[in-house]
Protein backbone atom coordinates (compact mmCIF):
# COMPACT_ATOMS: atom_id res chain seq x y z
CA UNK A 1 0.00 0.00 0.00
CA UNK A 2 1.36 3.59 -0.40
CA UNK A 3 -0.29 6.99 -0.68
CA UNK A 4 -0.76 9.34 -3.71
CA UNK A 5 -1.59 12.85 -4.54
CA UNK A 6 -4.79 13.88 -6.77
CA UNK A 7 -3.59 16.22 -8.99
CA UNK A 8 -6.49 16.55 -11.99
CA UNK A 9 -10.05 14.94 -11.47
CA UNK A 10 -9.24 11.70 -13.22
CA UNK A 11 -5.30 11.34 -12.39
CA UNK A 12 -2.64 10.58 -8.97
CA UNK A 13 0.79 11.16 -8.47
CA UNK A 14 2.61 8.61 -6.47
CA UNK A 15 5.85 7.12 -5.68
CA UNK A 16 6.97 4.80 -9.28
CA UNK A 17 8.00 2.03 -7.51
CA UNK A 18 4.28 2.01 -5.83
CA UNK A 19 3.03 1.03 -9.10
CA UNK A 20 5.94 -1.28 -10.79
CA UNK A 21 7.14 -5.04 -9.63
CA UNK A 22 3.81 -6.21 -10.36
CA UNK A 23 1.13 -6.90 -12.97
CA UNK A 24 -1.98 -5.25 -11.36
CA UNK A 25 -2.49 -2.38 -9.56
CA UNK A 26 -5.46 -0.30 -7.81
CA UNK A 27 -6.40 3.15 -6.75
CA UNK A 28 -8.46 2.76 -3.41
CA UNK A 29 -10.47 5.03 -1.42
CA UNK A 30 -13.43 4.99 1.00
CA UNK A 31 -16.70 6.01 -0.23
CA UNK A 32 -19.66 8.24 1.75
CA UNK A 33 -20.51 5.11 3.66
CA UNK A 34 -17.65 3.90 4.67
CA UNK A 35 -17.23 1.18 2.00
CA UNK A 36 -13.79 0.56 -0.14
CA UNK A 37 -13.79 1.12 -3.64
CA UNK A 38 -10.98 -0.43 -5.66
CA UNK A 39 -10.72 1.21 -9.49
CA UNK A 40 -7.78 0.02 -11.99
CA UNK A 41 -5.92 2.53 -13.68
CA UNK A 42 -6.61 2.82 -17.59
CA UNK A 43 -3.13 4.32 -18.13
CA UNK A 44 0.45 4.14 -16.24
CA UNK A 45 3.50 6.86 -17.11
CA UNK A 46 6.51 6.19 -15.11
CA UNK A 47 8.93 8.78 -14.85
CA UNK A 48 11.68 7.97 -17.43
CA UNK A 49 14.67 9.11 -14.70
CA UNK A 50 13.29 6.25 -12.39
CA UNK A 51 15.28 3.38 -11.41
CA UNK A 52 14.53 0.41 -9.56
CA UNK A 53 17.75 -0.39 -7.93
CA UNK A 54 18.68 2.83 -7.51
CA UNK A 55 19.02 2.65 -3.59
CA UNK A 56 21.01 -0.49 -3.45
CA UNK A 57 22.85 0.57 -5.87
CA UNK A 58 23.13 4.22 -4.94
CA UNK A 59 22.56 5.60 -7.77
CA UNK A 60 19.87 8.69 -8.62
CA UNK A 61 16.20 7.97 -9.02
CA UNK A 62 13.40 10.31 -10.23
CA UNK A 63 10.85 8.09 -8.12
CA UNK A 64 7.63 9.21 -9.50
CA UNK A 65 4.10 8.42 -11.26
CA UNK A 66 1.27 9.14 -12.81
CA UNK A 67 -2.08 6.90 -13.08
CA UNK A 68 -4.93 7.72 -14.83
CA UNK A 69 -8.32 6.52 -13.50
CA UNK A 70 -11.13 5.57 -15.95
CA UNK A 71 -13.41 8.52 -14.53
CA UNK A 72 -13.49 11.56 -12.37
CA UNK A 73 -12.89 11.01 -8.82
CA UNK A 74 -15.95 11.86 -6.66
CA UNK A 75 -16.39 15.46 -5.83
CA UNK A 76 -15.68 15.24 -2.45
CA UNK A 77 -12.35 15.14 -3.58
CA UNK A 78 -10.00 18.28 -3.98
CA UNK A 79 -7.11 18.64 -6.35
CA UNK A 80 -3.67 19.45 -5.39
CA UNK A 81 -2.16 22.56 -5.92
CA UNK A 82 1.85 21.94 -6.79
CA UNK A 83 4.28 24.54 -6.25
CA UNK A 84 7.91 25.05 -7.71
CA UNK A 85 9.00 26.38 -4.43
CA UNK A 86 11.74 24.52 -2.41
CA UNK A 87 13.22 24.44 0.79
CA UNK A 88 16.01 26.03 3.37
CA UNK A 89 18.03 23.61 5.53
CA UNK A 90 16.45 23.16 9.12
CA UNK A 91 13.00 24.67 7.36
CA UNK A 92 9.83 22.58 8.57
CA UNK A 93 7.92 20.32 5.94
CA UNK A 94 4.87 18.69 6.43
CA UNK A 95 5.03 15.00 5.66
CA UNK A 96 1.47 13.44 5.16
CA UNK A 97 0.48 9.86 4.56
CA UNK A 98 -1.92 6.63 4.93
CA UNK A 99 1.36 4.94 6.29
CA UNK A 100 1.53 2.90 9.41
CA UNK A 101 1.81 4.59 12.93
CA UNK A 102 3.97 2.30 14.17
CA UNK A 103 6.91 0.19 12.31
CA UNK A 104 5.90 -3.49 11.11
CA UNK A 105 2.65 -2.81 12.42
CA UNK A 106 0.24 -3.17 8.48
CA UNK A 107 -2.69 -2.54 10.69
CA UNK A 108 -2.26 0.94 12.01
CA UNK A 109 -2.46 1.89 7.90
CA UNK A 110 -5.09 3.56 6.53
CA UNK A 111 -5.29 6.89 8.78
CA UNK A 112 -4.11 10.22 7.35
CA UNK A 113 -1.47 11.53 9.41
CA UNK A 114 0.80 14.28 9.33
CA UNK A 115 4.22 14.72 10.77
CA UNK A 116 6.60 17.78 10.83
CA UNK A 117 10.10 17.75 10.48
CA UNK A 118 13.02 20.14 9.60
CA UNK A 119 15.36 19.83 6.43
CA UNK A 120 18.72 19.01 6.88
CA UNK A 121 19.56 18.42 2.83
CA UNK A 122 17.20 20.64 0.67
CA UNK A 123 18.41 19.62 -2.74
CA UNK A 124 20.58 16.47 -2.52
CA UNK A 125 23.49 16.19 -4.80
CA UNK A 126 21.18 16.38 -7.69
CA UNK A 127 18.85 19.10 -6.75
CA UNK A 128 16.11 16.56 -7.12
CA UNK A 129 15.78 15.72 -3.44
CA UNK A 130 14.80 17.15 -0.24
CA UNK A 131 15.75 15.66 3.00
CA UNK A 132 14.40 15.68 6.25
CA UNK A 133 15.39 14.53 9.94
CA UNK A 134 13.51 12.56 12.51
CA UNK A 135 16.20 11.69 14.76
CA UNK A 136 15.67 14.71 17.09
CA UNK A 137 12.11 15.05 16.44
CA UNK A 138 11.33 11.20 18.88
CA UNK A 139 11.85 9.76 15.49
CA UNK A 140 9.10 11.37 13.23
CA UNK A 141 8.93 11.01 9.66
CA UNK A 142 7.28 8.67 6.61
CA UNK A 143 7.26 4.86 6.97
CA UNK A 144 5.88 2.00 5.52
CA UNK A 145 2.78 3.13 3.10
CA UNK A 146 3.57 6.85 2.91
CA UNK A 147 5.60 6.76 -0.44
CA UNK A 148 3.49 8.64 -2.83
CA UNK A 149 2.23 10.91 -0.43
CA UNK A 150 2.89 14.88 -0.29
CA UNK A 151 5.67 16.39 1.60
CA UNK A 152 4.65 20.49 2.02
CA UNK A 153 6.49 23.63 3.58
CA UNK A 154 4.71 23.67 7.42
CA UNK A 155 1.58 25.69 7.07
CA UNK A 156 1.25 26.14 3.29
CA UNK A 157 -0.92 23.67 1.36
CA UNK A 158 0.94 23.40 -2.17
CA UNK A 159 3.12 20.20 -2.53
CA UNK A 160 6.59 21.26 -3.62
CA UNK A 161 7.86 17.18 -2.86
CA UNK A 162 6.60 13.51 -3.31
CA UNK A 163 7.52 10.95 -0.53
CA UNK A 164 10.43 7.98 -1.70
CA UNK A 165 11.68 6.61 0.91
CA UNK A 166 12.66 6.52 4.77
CA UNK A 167 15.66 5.13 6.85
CA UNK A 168 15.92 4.57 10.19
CA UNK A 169 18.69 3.18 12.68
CA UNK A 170 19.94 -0.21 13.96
CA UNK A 171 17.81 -2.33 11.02
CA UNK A 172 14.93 -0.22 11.50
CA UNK A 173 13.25 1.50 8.12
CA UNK A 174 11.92 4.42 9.79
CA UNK A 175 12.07 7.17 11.89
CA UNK A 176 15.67 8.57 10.99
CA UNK A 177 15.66 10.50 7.66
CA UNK A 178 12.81 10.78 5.18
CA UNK A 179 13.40 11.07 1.37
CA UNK A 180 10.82 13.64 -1.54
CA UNK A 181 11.25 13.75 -4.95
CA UNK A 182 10.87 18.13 -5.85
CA UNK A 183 8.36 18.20 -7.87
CA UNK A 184 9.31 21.83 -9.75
CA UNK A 185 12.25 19.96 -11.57
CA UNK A 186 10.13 17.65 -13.13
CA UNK A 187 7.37 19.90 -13.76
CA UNK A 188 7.66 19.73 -17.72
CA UNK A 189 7.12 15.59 -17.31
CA UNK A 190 4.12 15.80 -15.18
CA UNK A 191 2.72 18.30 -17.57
CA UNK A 192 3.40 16.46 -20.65
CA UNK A 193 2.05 13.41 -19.23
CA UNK A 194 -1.35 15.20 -18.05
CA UNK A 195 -1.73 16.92 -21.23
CA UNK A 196 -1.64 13.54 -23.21
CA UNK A 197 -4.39 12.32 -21.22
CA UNK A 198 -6.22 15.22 -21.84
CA UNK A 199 -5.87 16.65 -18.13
CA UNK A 200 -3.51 19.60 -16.10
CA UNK A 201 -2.28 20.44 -12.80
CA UNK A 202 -2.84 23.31 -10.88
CA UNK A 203 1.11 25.09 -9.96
CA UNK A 204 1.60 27.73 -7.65
């Protein structure tokens, strides 16, 4: 399970290795009653720079996609704004996700949550990534099922960053550093891609 952004009526932007390594895939969301609804994608445009063994490897990764969905999402539903701001070192972000609340524990999923923590790499060595801390923060951050959700600045609503990946310490995969993809350097591939399916996002 991860998270993903709606960023046009009929299209989400998640995390690319969220939707690769296997042959089916669903978007998912709770209706007005409570009930799960489960709708397959009609299209799939994974982001060109992305690379599958980029982290064992350590090597870059542009770890995003798109999905289009065979019909508008309900109204209910708002639509991202995305912004080609960035952000300073020791800066707060807001990282939100359907993650779990606790490591190894799949049934805390399924809750949106929000945690804040600062920046201690804005750009990466690539300018493509934004880093931020949880060590000093009792070990905030994303974990398990928050890739593809939105990282923001603290207080501002536009989504400058798309959650990739966490580390933690001593074997643990959270709570240590969490990993965004900025989204303003790709900007020209998620409009592309959202034009071709007949769609656009709304930039700051």
């Amino acid at each position: 399970m991860c998270t993903a952004v709606a960023v046009a009526r009929d299209a989400v932007l998640t995390a690319a290795h969220c939707v690769t390594g296997a042959r089916e895939h669903r978007v998912h969301f709770r209706d007005e009653t409570g009930q799960p609804t489960f709708i397959e994608p009609t299209d799939k445009a994974v982001h060109p720079g992305f690379d599958a063994k980029a982290i064992e490897a350590r090597r870059r990764s542009i770890d995003l996609a798109l999905l289009r969905l065979p019909q508008p999402l309900p109204a209910r539903f708002g639509t991202a704004t995305l912004t080609a701001m960035s952000a300073r070192r020791g800066v707060l972000l807001a990282i939100g996700g359907y993650g779990v609340a606790r490591e190894g524990e799949a049934r805390s999923t399924g809750t949106y949550r929000v945690v804040r923590v600062p920046v201690v790499e804005p750009h990466g060595p690539s300018r493509i990534l934004v880093w931020a801390s949880g060590a000093e923060h009792g070990g905030a951050g994303a974990c398990e099922g928050d890739s593809g959700g939105p990282i923001t600045l603290d207080g501002e609503g536009s989504v400058l960053a798309i959650t990739t990946w966490a580390t933690g310490v001593k074997g643990r995969t959270c709570g240590q550093y969490s990993q965004g993809v900025l989204l303003a350097p790709q900007r020209g591939w998620i409009d592309a891609t959202l034009a071709r399916w007949g769609a656009s996002a709304n930039w700051q």
